[in-house]
C-alpha atoms as a PDB file:
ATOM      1  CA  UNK A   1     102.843 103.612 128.138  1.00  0.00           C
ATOM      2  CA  UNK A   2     102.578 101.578 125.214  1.00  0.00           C
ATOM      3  CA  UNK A   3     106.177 101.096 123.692  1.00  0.00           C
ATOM      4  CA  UNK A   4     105.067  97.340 124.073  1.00  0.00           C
ATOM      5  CA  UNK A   5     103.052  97.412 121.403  1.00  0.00           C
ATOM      6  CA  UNK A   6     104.570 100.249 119.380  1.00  0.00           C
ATOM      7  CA  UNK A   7     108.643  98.477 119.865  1.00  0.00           C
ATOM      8  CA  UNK A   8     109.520 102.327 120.903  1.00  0.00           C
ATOM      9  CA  UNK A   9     107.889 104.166 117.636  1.00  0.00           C
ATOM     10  CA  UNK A  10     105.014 106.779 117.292  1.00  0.00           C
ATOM     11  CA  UNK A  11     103.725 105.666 114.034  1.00  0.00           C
ATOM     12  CA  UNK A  12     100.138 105.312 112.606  1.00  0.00           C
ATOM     13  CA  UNK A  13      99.282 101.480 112.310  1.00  0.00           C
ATOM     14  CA  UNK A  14      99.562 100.249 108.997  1.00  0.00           C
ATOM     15  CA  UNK A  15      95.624  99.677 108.651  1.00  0.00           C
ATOM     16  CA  UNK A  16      95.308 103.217 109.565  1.00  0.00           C
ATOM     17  CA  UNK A  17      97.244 104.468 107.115  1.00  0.00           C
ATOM     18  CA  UNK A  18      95.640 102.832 103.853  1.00  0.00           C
ATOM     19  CA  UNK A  19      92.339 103.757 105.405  1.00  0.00           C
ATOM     20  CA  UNK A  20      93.355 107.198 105.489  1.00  0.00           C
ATOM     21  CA  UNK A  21      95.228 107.002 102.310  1.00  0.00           C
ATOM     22  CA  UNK A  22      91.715 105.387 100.536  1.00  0.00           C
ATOM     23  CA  UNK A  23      89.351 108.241 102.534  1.00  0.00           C
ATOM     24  CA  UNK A  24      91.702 111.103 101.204  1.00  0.00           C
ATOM     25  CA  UNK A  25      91.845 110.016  97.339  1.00  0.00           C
ATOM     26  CA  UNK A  26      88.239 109.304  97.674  1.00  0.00           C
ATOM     27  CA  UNK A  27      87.062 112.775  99.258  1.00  0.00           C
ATOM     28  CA  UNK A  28      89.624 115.048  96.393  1.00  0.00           C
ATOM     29  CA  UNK A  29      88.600 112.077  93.372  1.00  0.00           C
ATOM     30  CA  UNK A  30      92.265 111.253  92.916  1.00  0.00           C
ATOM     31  CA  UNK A  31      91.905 107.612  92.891  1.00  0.00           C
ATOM     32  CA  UNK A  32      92.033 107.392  89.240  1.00  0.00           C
ATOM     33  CA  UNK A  33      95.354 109.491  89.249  1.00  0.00           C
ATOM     34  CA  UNK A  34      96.641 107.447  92.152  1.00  0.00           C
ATOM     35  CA  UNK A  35      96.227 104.281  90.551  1.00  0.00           C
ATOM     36  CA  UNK A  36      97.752 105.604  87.061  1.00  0.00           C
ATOM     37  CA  UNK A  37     100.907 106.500  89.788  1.00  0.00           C
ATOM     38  CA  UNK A  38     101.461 103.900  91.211  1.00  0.00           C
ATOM     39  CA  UNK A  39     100.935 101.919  88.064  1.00  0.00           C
ATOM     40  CA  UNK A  40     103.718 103.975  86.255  1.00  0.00           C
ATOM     41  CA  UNK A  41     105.766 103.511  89.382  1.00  0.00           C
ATOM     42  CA  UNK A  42     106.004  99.887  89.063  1.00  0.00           C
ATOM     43  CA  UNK A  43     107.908 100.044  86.126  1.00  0.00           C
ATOM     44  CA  UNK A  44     110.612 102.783  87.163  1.00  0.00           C
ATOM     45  CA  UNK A  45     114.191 101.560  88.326  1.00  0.00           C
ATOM     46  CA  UNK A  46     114.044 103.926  91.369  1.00  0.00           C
ATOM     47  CA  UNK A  47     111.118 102.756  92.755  1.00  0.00           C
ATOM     48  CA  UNK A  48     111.794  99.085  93.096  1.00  0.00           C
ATOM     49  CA  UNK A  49     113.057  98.502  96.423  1.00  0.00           C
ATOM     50  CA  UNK A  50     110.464 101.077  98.092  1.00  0.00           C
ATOM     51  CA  UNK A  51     107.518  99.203 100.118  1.00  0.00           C
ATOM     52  CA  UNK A  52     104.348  99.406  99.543  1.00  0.00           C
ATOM     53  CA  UNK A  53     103.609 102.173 102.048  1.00  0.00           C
ATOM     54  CA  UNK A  54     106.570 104.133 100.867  1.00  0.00           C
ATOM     55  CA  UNK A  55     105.345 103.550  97.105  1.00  0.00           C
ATOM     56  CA  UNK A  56     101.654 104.586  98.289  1.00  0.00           C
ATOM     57  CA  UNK A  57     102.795 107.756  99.829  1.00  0.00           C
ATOM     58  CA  UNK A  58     104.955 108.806  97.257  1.00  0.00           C
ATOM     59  CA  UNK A  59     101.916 108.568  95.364  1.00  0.00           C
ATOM     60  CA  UNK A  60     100.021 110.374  97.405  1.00  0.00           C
ATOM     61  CA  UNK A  61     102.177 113.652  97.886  1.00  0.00           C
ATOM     62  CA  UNK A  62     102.819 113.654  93.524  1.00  0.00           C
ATOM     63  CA  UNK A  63      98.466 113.524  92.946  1.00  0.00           C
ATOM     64  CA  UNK A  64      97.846 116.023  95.323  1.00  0.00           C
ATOM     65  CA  UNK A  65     100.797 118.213  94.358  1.00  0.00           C
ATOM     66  CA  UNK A  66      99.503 118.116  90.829  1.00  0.00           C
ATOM     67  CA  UNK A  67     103.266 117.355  89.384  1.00  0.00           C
END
């Protein structure tokens, strides 16, 4: 019905995500650790040619696994 607007693919907006992303570190108080993260992962070799979304989910999955 709408592969119009979606060119074919089932995936949140982007706007939705970092609203989600911001809602979820805000409601378990992991912004502080998220920020450190993502920080840390500006300056690692493997991490350069992610995106920002990929960068902010790998993020993400490391604060709330605790690793």
């Amino acid at each position: 019905m709408y592969k119009h607007i979606t060119n074919g693919l089932n995936n949140m907006s982007v706007e939705d995500f970092w609203w989600d992303v911001h809602n979820e570190l805000q409601e378990l108080g992991l912004q502080k650790k998220f920020d450190k993260q993502v920080k840390k992962m500006l300056t690692q070799e493997k991490h350069q040619y992610k995106d920002t979304k990929q960068m902010w989910e790998y993020a993400l999955n490391k604060v709330k696994s605790g690793r």
